[in-house]
Protein backbone atom coordinates (compact mmCIF):
# COMPACT_ATOMS: atom_id res chain seq x y z
CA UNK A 1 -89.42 35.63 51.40
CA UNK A 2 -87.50 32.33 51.96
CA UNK A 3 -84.38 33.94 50.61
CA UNK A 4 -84.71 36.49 52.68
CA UNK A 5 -85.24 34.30 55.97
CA UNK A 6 -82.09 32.53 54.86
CA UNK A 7 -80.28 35.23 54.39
CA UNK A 8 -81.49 37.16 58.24
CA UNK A 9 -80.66 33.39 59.69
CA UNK A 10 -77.21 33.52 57.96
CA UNK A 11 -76.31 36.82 59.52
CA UNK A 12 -77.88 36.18 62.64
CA UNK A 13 -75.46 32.94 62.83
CA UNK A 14 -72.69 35.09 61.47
CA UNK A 15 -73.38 37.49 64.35
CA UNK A 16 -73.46 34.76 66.90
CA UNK A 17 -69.97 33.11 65.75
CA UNK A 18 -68.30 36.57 66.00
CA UNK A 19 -69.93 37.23 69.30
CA UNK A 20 -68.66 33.67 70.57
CA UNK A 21 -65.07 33.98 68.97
CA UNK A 22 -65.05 37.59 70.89
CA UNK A 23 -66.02 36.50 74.25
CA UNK A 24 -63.89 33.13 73.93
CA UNK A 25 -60.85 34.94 73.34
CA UNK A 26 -61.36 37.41 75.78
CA UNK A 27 -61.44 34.62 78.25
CA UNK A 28 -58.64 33.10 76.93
CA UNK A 29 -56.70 36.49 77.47
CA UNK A 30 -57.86 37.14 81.26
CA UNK A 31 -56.51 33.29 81.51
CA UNK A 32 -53.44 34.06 80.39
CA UNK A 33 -52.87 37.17 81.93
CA UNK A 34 -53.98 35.78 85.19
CA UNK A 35 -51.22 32.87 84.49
CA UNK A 36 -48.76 34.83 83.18
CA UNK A 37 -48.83 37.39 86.42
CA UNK A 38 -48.82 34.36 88.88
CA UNK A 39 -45.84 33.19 86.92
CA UNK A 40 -44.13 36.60 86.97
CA UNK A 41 -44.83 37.44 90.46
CA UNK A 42 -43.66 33.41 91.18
CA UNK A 43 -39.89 34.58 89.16
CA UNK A 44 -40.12 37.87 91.19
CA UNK A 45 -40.03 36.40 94.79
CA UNK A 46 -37.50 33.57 93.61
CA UNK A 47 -34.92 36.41 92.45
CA UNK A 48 -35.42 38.46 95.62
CA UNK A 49 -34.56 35.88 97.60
CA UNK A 50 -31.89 34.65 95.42
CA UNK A 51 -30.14 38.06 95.57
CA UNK A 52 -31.07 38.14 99.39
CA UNK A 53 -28.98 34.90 100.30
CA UNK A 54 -26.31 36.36 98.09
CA UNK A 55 -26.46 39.39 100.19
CA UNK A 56 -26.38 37.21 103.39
CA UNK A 57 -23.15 35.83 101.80
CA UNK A 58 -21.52 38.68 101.43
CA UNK A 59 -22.05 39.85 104.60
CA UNK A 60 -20.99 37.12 106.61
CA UNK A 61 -17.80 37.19 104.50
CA UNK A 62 -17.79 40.32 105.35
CA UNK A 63 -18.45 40.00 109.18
CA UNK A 64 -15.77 36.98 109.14
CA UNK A 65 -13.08 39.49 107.99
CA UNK A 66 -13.75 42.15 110.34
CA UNK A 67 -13.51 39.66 113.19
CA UNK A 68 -10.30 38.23 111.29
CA UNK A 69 -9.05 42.50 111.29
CA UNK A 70 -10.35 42.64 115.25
CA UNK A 71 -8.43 39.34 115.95
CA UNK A 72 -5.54 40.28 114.41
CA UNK A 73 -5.37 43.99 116.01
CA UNK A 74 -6.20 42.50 119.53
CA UNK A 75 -3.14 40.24 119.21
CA UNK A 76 -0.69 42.54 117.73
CA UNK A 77 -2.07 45.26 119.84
CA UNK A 78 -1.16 48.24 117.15
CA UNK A 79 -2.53 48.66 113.50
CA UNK A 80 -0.08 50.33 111.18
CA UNK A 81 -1.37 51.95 108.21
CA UNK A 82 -0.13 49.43 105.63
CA UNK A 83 -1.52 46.33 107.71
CA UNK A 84 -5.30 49.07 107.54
CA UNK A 85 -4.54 48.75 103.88
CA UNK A 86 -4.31 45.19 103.27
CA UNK A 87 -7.51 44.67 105.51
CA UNK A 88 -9.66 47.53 103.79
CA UNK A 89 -9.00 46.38 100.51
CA UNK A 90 -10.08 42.73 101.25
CA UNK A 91 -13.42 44.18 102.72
CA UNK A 92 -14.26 46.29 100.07
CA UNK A 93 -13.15 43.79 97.06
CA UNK A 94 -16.18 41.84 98.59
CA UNK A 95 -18.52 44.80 97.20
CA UNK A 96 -20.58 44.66 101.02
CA UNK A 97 -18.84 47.89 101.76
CA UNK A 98 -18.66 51.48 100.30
CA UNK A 99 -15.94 52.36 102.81
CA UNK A 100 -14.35 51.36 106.40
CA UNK A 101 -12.52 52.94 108.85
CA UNK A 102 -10.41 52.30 111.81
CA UNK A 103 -11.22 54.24 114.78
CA UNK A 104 -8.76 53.71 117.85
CA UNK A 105 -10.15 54.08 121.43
CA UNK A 106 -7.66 56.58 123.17
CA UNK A 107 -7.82 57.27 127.39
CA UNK A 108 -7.56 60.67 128.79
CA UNK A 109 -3.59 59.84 129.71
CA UNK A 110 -2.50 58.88 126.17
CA UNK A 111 -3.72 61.37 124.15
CA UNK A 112 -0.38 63.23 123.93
CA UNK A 113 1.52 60.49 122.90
CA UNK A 114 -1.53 59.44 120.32
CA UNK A 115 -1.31 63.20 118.88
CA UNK A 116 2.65 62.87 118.99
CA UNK A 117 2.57 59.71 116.70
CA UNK A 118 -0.06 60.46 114.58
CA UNK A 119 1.25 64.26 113.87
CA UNK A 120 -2.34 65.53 114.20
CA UNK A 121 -4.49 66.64 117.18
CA UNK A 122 -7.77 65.20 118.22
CA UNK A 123 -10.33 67.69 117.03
CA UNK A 124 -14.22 67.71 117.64
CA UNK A 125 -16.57 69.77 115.48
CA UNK A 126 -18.10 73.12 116.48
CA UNK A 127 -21.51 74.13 116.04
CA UNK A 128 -20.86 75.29 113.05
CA UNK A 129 -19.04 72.42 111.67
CA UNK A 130 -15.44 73.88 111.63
CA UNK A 131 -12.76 71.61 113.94
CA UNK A 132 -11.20 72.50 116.90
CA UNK A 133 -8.98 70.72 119.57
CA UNK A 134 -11.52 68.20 121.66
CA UNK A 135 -12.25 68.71 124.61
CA UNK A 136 -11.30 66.99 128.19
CA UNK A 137 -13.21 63.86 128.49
CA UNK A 138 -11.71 59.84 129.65
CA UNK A 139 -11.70 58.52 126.16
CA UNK A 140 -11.41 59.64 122.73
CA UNK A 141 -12.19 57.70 119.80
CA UNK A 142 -10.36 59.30 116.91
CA UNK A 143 -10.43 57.77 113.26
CA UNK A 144 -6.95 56.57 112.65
CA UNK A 145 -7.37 55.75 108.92
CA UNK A 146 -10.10 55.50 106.23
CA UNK A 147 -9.89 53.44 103.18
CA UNK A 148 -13.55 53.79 100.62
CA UNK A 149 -14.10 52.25 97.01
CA UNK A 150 -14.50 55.97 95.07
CA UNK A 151 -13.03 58.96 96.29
CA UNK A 152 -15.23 60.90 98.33
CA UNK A 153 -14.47 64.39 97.05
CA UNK A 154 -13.53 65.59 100.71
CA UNK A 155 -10.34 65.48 102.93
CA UNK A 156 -10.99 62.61 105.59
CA UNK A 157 -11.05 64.56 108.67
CA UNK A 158 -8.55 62.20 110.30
CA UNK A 159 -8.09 62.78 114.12
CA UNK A 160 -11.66 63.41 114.29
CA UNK A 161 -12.72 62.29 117.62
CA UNK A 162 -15.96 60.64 116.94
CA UNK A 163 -16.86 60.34 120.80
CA UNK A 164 -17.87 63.74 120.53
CA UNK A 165 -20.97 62.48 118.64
CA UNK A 166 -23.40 62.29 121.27
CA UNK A 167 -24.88 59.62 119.10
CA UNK A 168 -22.37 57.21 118.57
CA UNK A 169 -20.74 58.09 122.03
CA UNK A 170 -22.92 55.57 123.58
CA UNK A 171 -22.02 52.56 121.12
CA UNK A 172 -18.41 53.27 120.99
CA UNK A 173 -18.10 53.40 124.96
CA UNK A 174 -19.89 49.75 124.99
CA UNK A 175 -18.05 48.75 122.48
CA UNK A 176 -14.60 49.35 124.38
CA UNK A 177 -16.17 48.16 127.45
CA UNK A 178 -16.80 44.38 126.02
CA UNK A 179 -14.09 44.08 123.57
CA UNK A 180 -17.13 43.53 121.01
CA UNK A 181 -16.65 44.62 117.80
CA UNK A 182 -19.33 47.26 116.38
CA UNK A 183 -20.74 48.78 113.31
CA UNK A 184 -22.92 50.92 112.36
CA UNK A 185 -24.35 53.03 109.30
């Protein structure tokens, strides 16, 4: 009966160490975890904002060279396609831009001469998305030249008058009216 007693109070110990090893070690998990997820989250923010001053970097290089391109066109007054060149490739060797595009603002009175030296008309887009010649209006805004990092697939629509997007009508009219430079997506 002793023996017996012995033995129950043996197991019942047994039992009771297993029980406590279980429950320490699941508390010893949930610490970790709960450290370990503080700690990632901690590494998380750190590289977002890491690769979000980077990105601020890159833009204001970015910015600084178009204002270097807009400095350089408002003193020379003209932009010729291999001066585009030289510019475009500097802004998209900085990897903040997929493409970029010169778009010249053109009054009602110069538009022969503009289609004259260009060797291509100013053309709008219908509504169903074919070109034809744009119509009369006090400025155009036709893209001059295009430069992107892949090819696009497409033929850049060059001549395109994109004044005749009532959407960007608005920015490209302020723009010309403060000398500001603008961009947009």
């Amino acid at each position: 009966m002793v023996e017996k007693r012995s033995m129950r109070l043996r197991f019942g110990l047994g039992y009771a160490v297993v029980v406590a090893i279980a429950i320490g070690s699941v508390a010893i998990a949930l610490l970790v975890h709960d450290r370990e997820s503080d700690n990632f989250e901690q590494i998380q923010r750190s590289e977002a904002a890491r690769s979000a001053r980077q990105a601020e970097a890159v833009a204001a290089l970015s910015v600084g060279q178009l204002a270097s391109a807009a400095a350089f066109y408002q003193a020379e007054g003209t932009f010729n396609r291999h001066e585009f060149d030289v510019m475009a490739d500097s802004l998209l060797d900085t990897g903040a831009l997929a493409a970029t595009a010169f778009v010249q603002s053109v009054p009602r009175s110069a538009r022969s001469r503009f289609e004259r030296n260009h060797g291509s008309p100013i053309v709008e887009r219908t509504a169903l998305g074919s070109f034809r010649r744009a119509g009369d209006r006090p400025f155009y805004f036709p893209l001059v030249y295009a430069a992107t990092k892949s090819p696009l697939g497409v033929q850049t629509p060059y001549g395109f008058d994109l004044g005749s997007d009532p959407t960007r009508v608005d920015h490209l009219l302020r723009g010309r009216e403060t000398g500001r430079r603008r961009s947009r997506r």
